[in-house]
C-alpha atoms as a PDB file:
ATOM      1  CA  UNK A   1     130.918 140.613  76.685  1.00  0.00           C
ATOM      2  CA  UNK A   2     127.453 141.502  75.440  1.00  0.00           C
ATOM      3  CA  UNK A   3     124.437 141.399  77.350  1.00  0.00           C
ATOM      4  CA  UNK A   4     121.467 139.040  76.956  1.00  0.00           C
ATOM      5  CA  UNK A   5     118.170 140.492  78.044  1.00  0.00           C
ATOM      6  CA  UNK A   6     115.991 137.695  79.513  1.00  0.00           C
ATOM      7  CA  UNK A   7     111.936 137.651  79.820  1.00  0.00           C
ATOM      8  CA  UNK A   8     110.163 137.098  82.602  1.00  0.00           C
ATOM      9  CA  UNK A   9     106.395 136.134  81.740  1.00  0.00           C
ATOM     10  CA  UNK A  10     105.217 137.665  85.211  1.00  0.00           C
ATOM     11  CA  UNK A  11     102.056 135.642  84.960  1.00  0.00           C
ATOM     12  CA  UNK A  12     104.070 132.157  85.485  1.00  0.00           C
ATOM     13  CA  UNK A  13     105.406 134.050  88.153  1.00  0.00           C
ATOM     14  CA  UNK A  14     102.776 134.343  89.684  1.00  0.00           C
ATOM     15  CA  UNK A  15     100.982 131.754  89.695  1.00  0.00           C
ATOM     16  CA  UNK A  16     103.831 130.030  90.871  1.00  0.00           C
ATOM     17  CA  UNK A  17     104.098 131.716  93.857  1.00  0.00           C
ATOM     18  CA  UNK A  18     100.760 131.062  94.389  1.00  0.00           C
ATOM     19  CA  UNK A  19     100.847 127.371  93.878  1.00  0.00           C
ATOM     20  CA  UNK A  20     103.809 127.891  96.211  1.00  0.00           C
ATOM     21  CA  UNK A  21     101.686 129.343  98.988  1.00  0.00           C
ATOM     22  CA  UNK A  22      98.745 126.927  98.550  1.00  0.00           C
ATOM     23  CA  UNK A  23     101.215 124.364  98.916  1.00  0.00           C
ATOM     24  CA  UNK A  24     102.492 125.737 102.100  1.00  0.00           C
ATOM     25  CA  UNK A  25      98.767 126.552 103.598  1.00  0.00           C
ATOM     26  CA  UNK A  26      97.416 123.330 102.676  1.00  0.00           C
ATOM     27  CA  UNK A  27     100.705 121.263 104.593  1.00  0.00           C
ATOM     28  CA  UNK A  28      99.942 123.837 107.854  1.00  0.00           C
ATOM     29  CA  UNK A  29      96.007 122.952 107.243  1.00  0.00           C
ATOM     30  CA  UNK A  30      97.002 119.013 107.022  1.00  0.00           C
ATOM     31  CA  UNK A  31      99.103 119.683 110.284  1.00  0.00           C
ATOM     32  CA  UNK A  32      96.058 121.443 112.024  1.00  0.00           C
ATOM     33  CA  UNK A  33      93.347 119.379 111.262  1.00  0.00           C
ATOM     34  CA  UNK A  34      95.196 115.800 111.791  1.00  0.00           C
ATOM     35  CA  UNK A  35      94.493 112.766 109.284  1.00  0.00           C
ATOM     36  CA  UNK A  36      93.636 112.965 105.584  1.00  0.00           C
ATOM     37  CA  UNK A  37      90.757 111.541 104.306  1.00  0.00           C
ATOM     38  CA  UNK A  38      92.945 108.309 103.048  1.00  0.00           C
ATOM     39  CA  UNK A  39      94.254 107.804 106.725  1.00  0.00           C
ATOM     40  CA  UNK A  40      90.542 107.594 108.136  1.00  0.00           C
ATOM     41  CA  UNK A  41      89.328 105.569 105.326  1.00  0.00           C
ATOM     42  CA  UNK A  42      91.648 102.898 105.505  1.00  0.00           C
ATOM     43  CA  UNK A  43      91.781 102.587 109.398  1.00  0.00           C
ATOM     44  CA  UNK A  44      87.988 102.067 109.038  1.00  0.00           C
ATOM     45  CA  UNK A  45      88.610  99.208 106.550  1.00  0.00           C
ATOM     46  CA  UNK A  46      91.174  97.362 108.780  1.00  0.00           C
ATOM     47  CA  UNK A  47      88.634  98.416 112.143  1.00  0.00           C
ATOM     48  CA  UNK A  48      85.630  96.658 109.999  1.00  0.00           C
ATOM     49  CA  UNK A  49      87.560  93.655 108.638  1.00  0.00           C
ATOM     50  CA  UNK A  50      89.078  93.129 112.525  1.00  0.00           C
ATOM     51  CA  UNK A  51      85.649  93.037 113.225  1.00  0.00           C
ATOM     52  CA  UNK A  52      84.185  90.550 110.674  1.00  0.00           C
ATOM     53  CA  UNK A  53      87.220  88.221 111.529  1.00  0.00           C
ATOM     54  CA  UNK A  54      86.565  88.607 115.206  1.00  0.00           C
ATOM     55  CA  UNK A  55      82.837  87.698 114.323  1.00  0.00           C
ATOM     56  CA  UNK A  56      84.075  84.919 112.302  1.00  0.00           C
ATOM     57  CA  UNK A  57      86.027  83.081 115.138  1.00  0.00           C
ATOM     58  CA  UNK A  58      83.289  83.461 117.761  1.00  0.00           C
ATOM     59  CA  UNK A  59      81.993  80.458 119.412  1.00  0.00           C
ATOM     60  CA  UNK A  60      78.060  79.824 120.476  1.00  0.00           C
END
């Protein structure tokens, strides 16, 4: 059975691994600080629009 060299292009390698470790520093970072931006955004939107409804209903 012959044998078939195969090539490694260490530089997708690496930056694999590095995308790899981002990855895994920015999920511990999302864990540590709490909320994304998204998540605070949008529960300002529904706190506003409770708000203007809320303001909408009220009686003089």
């Amino acid at each position: 059975m012959p044998m078939t060299s195969v090539v490694i292009n260490f530089n997708r390698v690496r930056k694999a691994k590095r995308r790899e470790d981002a990855e895994r520093r920015a999920a511990e970072n999302r864990v540590f600080h709490g909320r994304g931006k998204v998540e605070r955004l949008n529960e300002e939107r529904d706190k506003d629009r409770a708000a203007r409804e809320l303001d909408g209903k009220r009686r003089d």
